[in-house]
C-alpha atoms as a PDB file:
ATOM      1  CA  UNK A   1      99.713 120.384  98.462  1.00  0.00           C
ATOM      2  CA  UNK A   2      99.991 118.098 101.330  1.00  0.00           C
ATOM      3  CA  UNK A   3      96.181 118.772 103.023  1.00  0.00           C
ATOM      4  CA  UNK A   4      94.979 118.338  99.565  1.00  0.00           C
ATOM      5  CA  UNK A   5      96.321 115.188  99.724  1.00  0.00           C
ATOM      6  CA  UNK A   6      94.824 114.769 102.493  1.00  0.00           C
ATOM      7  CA  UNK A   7      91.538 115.801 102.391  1.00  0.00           C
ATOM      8  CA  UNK A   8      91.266 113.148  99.264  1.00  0.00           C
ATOM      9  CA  UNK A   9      92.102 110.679 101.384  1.00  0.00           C
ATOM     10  CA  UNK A  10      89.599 110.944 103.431  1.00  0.00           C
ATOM     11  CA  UNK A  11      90.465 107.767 105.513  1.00  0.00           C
ATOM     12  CA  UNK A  12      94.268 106.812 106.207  1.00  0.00           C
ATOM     13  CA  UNK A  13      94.386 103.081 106.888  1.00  0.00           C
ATOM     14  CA  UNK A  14      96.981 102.528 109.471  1.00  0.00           C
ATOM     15  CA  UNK A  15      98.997  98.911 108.392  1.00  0.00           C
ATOM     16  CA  UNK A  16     101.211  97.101 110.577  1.00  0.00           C
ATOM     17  CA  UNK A  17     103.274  95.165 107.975  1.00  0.00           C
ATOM     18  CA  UNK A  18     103.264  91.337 108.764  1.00  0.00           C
ATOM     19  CA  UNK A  19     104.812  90.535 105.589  1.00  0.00           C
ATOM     20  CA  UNK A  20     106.001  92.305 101.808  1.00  0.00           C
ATOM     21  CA  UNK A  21     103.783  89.829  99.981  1.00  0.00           C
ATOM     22  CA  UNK A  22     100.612  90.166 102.011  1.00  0.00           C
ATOM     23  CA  UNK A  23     101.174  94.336 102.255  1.00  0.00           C
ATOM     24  CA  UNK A  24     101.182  94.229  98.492  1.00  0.00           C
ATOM     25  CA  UNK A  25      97.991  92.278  98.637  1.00  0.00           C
ATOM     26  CA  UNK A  26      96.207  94.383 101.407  1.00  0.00           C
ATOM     27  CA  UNK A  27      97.561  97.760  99.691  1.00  0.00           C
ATOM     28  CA  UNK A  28      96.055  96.749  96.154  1.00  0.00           C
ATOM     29  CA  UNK A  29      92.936  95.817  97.697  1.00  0.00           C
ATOM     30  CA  UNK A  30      92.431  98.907  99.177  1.00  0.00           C
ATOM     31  CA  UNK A  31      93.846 101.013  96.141  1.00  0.00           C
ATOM     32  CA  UNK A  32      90.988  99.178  94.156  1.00  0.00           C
ATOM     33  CA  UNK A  33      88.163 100.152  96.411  1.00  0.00           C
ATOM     34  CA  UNK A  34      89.624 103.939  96.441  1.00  0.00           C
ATOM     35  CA  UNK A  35      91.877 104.172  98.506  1.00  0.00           C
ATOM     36  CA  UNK A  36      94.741 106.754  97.386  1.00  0.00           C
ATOM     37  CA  UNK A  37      96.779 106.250 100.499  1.00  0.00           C
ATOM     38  CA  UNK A  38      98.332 103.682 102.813  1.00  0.00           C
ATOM     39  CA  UNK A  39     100.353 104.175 106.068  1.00  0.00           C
ATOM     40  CA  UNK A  40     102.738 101.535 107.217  1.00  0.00           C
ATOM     41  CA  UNK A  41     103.706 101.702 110.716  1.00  0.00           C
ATOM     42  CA  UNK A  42     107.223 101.564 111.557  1.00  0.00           C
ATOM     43  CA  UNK A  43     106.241  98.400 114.015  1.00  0.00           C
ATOM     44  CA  UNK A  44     107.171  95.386 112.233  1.00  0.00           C
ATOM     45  CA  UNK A  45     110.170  94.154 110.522  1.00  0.00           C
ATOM     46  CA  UNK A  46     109.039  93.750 107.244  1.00  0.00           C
ATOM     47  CA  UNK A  47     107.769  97.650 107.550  1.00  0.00           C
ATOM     48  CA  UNK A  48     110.755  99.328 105.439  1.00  0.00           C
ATOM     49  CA  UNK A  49     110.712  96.746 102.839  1.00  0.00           C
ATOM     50  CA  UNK A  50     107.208  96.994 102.574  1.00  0.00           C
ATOM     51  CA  UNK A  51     107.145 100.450 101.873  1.00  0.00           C
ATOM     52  CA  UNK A  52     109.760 100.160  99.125  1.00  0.00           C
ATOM     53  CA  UNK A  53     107.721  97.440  98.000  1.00  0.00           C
ATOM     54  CA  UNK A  54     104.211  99.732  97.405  1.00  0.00           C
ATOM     55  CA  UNK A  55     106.761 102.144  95.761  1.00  0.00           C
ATOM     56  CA  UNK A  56     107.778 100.035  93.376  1.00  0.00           C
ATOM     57  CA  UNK A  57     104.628  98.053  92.592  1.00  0.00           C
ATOM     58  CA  UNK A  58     102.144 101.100  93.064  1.00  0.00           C
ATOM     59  CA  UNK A  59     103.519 103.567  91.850  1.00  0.00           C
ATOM     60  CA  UNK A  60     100.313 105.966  92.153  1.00  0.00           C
ATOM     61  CA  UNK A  61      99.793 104.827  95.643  1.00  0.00           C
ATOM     62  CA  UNK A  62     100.748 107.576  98.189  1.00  0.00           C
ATOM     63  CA  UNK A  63     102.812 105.874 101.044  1.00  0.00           C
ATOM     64  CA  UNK A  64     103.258 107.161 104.477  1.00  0.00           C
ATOM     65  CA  UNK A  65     105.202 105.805 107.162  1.00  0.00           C
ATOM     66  CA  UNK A  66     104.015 106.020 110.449  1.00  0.00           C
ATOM     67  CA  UNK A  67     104.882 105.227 114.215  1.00  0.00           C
ATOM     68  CA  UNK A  68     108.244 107.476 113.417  1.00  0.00           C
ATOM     69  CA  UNK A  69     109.695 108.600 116.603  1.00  0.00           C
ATOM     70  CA  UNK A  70     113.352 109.790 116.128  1.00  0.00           C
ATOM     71  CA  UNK A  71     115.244 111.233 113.130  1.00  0.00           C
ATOM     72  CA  UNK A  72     116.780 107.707 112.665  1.00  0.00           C
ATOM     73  CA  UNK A  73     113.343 106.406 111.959  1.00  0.00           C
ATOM     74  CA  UNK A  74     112.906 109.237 109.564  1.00  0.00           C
ATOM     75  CA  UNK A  75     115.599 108.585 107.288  1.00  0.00           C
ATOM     76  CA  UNK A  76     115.049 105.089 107.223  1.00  0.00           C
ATOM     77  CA  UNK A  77     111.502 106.265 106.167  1.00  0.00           C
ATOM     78  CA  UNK A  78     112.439 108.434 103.463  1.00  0.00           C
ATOM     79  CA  UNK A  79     114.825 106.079 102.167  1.00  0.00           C
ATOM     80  CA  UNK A  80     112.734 103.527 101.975  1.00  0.00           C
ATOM     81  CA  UNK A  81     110.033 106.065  99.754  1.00  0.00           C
ATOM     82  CA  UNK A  82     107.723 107.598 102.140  1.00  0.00           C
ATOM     83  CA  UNK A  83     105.938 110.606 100.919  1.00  0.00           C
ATOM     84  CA  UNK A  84     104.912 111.336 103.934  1.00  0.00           C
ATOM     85  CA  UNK A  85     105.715 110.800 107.991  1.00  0.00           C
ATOM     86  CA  UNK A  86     103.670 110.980 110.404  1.00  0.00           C
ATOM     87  CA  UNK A  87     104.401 109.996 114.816  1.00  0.00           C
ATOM     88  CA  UNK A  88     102.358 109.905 117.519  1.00  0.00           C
ATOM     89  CA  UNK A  89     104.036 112.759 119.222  1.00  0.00           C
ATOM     90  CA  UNK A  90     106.706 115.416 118.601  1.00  0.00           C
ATOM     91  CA  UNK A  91     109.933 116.459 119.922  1.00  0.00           C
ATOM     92  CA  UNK A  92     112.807 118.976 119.511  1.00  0.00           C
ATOM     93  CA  UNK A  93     114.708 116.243 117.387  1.00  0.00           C
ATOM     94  CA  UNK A  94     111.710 115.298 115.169  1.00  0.00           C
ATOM     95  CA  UNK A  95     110.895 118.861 114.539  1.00  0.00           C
ATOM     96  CA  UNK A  96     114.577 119.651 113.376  1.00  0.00           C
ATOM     97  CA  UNK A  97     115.454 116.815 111.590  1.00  0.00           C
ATOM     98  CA  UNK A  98     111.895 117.205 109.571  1.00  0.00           C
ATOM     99  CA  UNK A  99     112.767 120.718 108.819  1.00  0.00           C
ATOM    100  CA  UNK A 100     116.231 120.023 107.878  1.00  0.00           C
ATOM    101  CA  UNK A 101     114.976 117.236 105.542  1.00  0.00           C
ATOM    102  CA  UNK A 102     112.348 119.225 104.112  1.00  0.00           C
ATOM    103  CA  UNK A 103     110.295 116.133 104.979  1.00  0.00           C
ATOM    104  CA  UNK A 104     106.052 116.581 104.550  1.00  0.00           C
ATOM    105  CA  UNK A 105     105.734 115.713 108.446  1.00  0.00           C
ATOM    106  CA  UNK A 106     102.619 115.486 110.674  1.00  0.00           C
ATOM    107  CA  UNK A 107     103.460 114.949 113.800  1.00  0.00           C
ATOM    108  CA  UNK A 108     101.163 114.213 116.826  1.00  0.00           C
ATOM    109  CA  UNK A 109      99.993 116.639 119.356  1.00  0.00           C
ATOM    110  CA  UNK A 110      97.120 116.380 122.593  1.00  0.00           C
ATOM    111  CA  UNK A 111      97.686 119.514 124.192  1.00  0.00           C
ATOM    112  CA  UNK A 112      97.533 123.353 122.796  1.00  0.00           C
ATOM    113  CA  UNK A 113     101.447 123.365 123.751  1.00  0.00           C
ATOM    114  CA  UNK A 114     102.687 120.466 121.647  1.00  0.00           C
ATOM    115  CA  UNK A 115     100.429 122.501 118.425  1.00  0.00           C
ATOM    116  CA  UNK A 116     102.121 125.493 119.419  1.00  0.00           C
ATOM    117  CA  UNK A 117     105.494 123.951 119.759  1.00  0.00           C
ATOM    118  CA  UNK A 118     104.507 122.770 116.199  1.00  0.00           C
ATOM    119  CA  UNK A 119     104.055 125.938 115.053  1.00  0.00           C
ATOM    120  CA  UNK A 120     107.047 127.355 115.508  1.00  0.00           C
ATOM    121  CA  UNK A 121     108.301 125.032 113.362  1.00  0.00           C
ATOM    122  CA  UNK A 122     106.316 126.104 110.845  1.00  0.00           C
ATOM    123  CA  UNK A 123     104.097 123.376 110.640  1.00  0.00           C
ATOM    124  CA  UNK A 124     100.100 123.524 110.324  1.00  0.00           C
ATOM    125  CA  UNK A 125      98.655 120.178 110.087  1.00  0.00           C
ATOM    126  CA  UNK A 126      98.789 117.623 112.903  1.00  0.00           C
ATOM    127  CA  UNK A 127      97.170 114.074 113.915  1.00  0.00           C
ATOM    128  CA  UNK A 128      95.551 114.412 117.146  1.00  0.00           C
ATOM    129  CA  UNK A 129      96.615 111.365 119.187  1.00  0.00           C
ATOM    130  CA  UNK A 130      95.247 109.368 120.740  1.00  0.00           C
ATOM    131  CA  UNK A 131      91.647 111.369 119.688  1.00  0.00           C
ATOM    132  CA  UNK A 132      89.117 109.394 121.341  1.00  0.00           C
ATOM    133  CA  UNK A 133      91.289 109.598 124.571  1.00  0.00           C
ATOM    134  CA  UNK A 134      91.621 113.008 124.780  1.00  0.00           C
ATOM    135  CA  UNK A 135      88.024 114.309 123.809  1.00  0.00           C
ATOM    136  CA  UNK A 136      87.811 113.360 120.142  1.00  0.00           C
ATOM    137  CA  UNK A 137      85.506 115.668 118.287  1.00  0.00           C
ATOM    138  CA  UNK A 138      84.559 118.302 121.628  1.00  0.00           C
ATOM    139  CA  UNK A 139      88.651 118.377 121.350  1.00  0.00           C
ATOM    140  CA  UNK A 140      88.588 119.396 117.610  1.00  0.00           C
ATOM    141  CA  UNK A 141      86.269 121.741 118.200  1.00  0.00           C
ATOM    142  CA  UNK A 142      87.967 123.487 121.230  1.00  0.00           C
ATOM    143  CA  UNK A 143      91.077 123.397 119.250  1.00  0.00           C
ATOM    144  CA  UNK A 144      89.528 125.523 116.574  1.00  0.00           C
ATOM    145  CA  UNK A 145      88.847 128.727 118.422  1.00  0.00           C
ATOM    146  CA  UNK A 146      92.558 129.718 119.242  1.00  0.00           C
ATOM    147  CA  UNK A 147      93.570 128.117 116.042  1.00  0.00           C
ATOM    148  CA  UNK A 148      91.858 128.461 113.147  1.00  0.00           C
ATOM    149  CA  UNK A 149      94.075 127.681 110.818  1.00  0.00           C
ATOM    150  CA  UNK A 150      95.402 124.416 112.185  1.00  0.00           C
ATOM    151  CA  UNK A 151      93.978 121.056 110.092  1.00  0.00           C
ATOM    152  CA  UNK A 152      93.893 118.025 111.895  1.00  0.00           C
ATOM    153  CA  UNK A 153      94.157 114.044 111.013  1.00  0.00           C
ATOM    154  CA  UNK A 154      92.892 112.595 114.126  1.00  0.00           C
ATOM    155  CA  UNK A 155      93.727 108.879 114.462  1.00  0.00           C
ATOM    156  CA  UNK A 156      93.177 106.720 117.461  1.00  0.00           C
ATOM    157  CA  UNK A 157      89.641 105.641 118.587  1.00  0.00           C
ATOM    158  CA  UNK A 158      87.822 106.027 115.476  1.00  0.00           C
ATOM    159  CA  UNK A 159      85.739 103.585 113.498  1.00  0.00           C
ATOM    160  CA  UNK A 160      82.861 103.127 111.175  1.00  0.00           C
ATOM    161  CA  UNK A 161      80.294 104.108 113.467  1.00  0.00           C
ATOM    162  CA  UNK A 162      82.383 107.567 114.004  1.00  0.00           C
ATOM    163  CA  UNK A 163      84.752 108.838 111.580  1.00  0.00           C
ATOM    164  CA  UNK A 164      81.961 110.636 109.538  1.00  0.00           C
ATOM    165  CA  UNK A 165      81.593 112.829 112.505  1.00  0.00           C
ATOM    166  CA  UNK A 166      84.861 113.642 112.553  1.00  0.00           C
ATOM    167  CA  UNK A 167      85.205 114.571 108.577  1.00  0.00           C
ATOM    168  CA  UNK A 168      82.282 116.843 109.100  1.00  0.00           C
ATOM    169  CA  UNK A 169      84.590 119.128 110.948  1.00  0.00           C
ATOM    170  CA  UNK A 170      85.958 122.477 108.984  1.00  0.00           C
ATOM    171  CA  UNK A 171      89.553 121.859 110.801  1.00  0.00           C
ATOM    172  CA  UNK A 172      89.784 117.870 109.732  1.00  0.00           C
ATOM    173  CA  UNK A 173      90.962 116.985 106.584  1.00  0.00           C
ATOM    174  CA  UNK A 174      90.819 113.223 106.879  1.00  0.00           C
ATOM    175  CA  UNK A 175      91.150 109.997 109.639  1.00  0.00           C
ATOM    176  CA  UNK A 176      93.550 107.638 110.385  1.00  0.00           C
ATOM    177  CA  UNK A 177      91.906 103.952 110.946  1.00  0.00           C
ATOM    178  CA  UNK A 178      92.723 100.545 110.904  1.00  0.00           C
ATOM    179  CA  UNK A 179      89.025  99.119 111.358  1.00  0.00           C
ATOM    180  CA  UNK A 180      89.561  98.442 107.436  1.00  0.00           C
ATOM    181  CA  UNK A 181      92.722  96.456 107.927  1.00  0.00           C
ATOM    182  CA  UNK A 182      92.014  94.224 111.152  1.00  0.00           C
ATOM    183  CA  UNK A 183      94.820  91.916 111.695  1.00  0.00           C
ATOM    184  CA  UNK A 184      92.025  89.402 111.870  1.00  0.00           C
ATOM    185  CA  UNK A 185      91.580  90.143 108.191  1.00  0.00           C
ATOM    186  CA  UNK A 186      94.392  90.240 106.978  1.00  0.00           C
ATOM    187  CA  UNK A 187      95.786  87.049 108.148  1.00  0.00           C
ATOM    188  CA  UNK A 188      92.671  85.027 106.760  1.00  0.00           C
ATOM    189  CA  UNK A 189      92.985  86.930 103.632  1.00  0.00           C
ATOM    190  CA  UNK A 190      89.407  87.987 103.533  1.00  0.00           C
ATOM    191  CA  UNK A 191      90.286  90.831 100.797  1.00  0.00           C
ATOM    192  CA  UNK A 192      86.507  90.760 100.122  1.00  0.00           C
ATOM    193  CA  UNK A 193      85.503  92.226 103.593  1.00  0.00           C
ATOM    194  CA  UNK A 194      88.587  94.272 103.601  1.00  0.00           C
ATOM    195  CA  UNK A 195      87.490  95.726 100.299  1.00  0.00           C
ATOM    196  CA  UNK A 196      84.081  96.108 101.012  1.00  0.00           C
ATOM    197  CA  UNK A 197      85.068  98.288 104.521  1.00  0.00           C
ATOM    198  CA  UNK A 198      87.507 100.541 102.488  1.00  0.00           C
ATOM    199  CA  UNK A 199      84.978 101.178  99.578  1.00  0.00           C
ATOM    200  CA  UNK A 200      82.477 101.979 102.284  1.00  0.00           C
ATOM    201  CA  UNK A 201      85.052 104.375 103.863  1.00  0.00           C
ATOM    202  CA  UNK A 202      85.383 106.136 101.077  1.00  0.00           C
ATOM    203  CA  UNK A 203      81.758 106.646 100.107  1.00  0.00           C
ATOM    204  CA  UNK A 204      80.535 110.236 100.844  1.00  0.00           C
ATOM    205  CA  UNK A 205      77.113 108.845 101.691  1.00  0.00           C
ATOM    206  CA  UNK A 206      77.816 105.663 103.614  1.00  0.00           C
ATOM    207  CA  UNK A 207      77.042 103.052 101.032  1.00  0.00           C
ATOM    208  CA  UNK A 208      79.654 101.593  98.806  1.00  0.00           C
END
């Protein structure tokens, strides 16, 4: 159920809150171009409240939180309304508190260790972080000969010119970007261009 989810998403835009109202704003915009899914990063101050926000005003938007890095965060998270969580790395305390929760968690891994470590958790789907940094797609690819079952949302690097090359891969279910949601954008409020990157995003073919 949860790579299904995925795999419609296709692109994850990764928000850094700056405010409720303009969240709202940015969220619908992106929901209306075809977007199913937003994650808010657990950077900002107005991050919480914007998640309960989207839960309450889009209902049949799926909302992840991201940047979670210790089972505080994670309650706060699911509290809040997150469907899903999703950190830049793992640990021990992550793992267990996930698993305790019953939380739909994909944590971050780089290494063969940290997937394994991942896996004995039970877990089979992971963002490879920082992905450009640590060999993007050759990375994906090495990672699929000793596991073959492992789907990946890599996040970190990618961008329009990209991403497609990354959803061509069997073990990637979808990306995690922000080049939709450019600070830059969303301060002038230029929904239009926002709109227009996400709907491009989503097309199969490249156009929107």
């Amino acid at each position: 159920m949860l790579n299904e989810m995925l795999r419609q998403c296709r692109v994850l835009p990764v928000i850094t809150a700056v405010d409720v109202a303009s969240t709202l704003e940015l969220s619908r915009t992106l929901q209306a171009s075809g977007m199913i899914a937003v994650e808010i990063t657990l950077r900002s101050a107005s991050a919480l409240d914007s998640i309960r926000a989207l839960k309450d005003e889009l209902p049949d938007l799926h909302v992840a939180a991201g940047t979670v890095t210790n089972p505080r965060d994670l309650d706060l998270a699911l509290a809040a309304g997150a469907e899903l969580i999703l950190s830049p790395g793992l640990t021990p305390a992550l793992l267990e508190a996930a698993t305790e929760r019953q939380a739909a968690f994909v944590p971050g891994v780089a290494s063969a260790s940290e997937i394994m470590q991942g896996m004995d958790y039970g877990l089979s789907t992971f963002k490879l972080f920082p992905a450009a940094l640590i060999g993007g797609l050759a990375a994906l690819k090495a990672f699929a000969g000793p596991f073959p079952e492992i789907k990946f949302c890599p996040t970190g690097g990618l961008n329009p010119d990209n991403f497609r090359d990354y959803l061509a891969l069997p073990n990637v279910l979808c990306c995690g970007g922000s080049w939709m949601v450019e600070p830059s954008l969303v301060r002038s409020a230029n929904w239009q261009r926002i709109g227009a990157l996400a709907a491009e995003a989503m097309a199969a073919d490249g156009t929107a």
